[in-house]
N, C-alpha and C. Protein backbone atom coordinates (compact mmCIF):
# COMPACT_ATOMS: atom_id res chain seq x y z
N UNK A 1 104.13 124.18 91.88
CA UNK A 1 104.30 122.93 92.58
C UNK A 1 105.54 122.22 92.04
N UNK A 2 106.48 121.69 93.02
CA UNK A 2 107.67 121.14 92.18
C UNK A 2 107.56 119.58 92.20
N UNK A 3 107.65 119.23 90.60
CA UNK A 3 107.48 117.74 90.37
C UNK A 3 109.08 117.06 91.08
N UNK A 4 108.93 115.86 91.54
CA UNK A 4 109.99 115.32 91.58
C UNK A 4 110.84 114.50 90.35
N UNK A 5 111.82 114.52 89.79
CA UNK A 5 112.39 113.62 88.81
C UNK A 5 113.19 112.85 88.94
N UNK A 6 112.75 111.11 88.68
CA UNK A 6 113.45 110.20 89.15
C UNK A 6 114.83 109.84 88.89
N UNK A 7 115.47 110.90 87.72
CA UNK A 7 116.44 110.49 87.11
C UNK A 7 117.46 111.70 86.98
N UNK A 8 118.72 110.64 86.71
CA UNK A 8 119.90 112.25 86.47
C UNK A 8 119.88 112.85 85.02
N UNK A 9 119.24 112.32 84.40
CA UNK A 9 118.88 112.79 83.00
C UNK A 9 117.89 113.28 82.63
N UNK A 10 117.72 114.37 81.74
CA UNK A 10 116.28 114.45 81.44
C UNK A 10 116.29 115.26 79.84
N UNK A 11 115.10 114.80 79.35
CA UNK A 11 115.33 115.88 77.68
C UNK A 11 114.03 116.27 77.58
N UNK A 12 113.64 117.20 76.52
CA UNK A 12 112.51 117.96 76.50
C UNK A 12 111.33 116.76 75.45
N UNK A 13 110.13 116.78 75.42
CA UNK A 13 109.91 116.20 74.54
C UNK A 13 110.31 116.65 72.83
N UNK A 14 110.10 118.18 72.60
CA UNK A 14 111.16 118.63 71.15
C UNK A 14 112.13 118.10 71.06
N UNK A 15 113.29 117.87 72.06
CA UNK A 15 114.31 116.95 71.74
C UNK A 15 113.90 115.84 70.94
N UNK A 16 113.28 115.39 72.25
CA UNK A 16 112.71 113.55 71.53
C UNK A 16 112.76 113.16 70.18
N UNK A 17 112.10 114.54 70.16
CA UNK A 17 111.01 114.32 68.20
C UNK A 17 112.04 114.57 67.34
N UNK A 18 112.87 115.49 67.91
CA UNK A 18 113.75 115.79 66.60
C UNK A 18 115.09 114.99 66.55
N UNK A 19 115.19 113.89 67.72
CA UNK A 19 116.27 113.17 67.13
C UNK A 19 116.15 112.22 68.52
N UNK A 20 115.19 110.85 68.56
CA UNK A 20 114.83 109.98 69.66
C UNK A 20 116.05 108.87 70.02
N UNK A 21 116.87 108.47 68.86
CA UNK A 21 118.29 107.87 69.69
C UNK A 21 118.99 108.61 69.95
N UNK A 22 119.41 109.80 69.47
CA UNK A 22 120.47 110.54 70.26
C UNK A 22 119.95 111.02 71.44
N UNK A 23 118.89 111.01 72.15
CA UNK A 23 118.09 111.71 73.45
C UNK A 23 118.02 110.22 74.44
N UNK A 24 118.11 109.21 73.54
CA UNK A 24 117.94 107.33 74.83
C UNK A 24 119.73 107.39 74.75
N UNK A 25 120.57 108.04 73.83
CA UNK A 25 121.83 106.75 73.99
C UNK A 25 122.54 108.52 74.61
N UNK A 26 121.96 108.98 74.99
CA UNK A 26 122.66 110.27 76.17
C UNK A 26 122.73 109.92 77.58
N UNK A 27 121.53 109.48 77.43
CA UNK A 27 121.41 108.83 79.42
C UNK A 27 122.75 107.55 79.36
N UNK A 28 123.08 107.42 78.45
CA UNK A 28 124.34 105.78 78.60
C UNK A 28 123.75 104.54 79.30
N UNK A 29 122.95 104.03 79.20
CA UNK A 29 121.88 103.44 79.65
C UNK A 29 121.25 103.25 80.36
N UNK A 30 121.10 104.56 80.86
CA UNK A 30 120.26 105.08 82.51
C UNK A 30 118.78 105.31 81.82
N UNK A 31 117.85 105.69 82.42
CA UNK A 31 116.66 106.08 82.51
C UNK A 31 117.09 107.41 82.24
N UNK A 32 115.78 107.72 81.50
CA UNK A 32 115.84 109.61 81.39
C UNK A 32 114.48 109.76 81.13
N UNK A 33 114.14 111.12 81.93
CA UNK A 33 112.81 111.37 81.99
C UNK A 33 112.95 112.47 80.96
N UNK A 34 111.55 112.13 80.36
CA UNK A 34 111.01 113.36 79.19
C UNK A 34 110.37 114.05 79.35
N UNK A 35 110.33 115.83 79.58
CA UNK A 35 109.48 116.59 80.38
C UNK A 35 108.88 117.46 78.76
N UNK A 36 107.73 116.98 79.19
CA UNK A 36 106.80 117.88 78.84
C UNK A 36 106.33 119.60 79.37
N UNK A 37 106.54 120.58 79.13
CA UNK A 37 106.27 122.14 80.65
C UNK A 37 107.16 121.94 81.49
N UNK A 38 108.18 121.47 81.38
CA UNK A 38 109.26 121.56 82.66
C UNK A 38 108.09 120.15 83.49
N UNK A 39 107.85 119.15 83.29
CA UNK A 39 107.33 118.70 83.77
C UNK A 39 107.47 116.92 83.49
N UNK A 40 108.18 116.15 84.35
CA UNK A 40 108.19 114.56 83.58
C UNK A 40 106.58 114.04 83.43
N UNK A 41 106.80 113.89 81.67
CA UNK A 41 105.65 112.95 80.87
C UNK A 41 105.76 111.57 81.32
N UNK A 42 107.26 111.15 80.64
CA UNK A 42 107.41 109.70 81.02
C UNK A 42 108.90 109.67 81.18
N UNK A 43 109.04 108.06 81.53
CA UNK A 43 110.78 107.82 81.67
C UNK A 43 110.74 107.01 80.59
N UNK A 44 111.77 106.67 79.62
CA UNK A 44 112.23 106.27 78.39
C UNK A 44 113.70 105.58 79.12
N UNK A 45 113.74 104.22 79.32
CA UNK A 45 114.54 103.31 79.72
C UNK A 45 114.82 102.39 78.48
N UNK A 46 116.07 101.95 79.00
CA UNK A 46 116.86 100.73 77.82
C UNK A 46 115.76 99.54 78.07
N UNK A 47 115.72 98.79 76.99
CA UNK A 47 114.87 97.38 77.00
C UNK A 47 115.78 96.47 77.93
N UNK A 48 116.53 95.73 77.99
CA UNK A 48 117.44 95.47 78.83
C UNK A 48 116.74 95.23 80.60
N UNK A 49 116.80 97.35 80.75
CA UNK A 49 116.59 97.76 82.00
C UNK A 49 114.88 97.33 82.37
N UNK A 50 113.88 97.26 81.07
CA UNK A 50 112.74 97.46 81.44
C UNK A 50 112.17 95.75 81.70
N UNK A 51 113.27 94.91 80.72
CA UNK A 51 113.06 93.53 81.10
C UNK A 51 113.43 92.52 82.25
N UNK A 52 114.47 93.80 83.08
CA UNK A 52 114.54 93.33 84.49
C UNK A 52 114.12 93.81 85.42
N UNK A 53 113.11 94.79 85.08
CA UNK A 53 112.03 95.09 85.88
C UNK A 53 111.04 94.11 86.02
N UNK A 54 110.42 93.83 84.76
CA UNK A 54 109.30 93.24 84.61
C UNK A 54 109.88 91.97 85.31
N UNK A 55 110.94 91.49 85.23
CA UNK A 55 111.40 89.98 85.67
C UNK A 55 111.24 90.08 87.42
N UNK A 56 111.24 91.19 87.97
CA UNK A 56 111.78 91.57 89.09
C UNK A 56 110.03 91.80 89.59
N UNK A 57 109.52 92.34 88.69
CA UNK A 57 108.16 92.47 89.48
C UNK A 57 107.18 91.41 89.52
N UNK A 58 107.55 90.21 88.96
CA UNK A 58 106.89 89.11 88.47
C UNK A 58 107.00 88.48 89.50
N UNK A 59 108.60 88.46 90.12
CA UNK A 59 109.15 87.45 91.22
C UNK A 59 108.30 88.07 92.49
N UNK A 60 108.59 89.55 93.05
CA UNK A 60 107.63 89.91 93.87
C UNK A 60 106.54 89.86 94.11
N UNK A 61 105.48 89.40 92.49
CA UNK A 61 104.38 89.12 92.70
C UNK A 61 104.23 87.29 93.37
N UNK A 62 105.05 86.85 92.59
CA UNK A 62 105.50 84.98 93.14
C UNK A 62 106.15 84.95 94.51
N UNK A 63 106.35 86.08 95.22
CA UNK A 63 106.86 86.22 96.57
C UNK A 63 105.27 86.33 97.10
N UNK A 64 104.58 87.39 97.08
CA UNK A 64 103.22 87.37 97.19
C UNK A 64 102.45 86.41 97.50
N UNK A 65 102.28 85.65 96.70
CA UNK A 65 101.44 84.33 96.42
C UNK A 65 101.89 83.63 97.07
N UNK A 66 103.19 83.07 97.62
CA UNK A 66 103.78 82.44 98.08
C UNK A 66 103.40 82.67 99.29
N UNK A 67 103.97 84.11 99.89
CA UNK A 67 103.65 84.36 101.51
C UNK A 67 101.74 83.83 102.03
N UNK A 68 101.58 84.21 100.87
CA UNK A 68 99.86 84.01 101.21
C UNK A 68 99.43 82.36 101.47
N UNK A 69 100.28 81.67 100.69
CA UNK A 69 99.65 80.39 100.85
C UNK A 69 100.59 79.83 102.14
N UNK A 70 101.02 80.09 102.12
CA UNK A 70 102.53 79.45 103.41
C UNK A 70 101.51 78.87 104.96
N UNK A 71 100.44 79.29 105.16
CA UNK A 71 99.98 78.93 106.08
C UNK A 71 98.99 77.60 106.13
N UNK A 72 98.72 77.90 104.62
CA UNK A 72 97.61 76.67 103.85
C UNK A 72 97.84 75.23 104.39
N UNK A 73 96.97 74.86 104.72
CA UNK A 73 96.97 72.92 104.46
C UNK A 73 97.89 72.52 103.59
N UNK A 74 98.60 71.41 104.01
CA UNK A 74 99.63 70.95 102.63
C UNK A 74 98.36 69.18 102.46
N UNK A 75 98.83 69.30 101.10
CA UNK A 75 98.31 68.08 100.25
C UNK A 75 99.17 67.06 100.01
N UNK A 76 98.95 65.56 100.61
CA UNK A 76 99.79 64.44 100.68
C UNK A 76 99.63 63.74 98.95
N UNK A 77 100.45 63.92 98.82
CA UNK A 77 100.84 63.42 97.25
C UNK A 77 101.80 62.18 96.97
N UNK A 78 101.46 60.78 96.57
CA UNK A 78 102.22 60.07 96.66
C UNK A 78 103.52 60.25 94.70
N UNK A 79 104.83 60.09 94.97
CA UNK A 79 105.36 60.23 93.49
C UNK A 79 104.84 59.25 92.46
N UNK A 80 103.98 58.73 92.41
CA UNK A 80 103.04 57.74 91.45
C UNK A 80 101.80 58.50 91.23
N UNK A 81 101.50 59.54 91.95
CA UNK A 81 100.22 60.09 91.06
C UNK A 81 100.83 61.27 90.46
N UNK A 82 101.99 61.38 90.83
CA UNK A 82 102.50 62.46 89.87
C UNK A 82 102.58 62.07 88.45
């Protein structure tokens, strides 16, 4: 069965073990998947890259929430009970 791999990089996990920054600072700060059997275990991304994910999936979730309430009743609020 052929796995798909998300990335233009990839190293073995033996790589990994036997030398884990020289196998992250090869990709040049791309993603690189680590295959276990000819097979991707995981992807090993820059912190950087993984903190604008998380920033990115946070907002989509606040896009979410947003679309959902958009139809809701609005609440009359005078700026004195704020």
């Amino acid at each position: 069965m052929a796995t798909r791999i998300l990335t233009e990089a990839a190293a073995s996990i033996s790589e990994l073990k036997a030398n884990p920054m020289k196998v992250a600072l090869s990709a040049h700060g791309e993603a690189i998947a680590i295959l276990n059997r000819n097979e991707p275990a995981f992807y090993c991304i820059p912190a950087d890259t993984y903190e604008f994910m998380m920033d990115h999936i946070e907002d989509l979730e606040l896009c979410a929430i947003a679309e959902q309430r958009k139809n809701e009743g609005s609440v009359k609020v005078s700026l004195s009970d704020l």
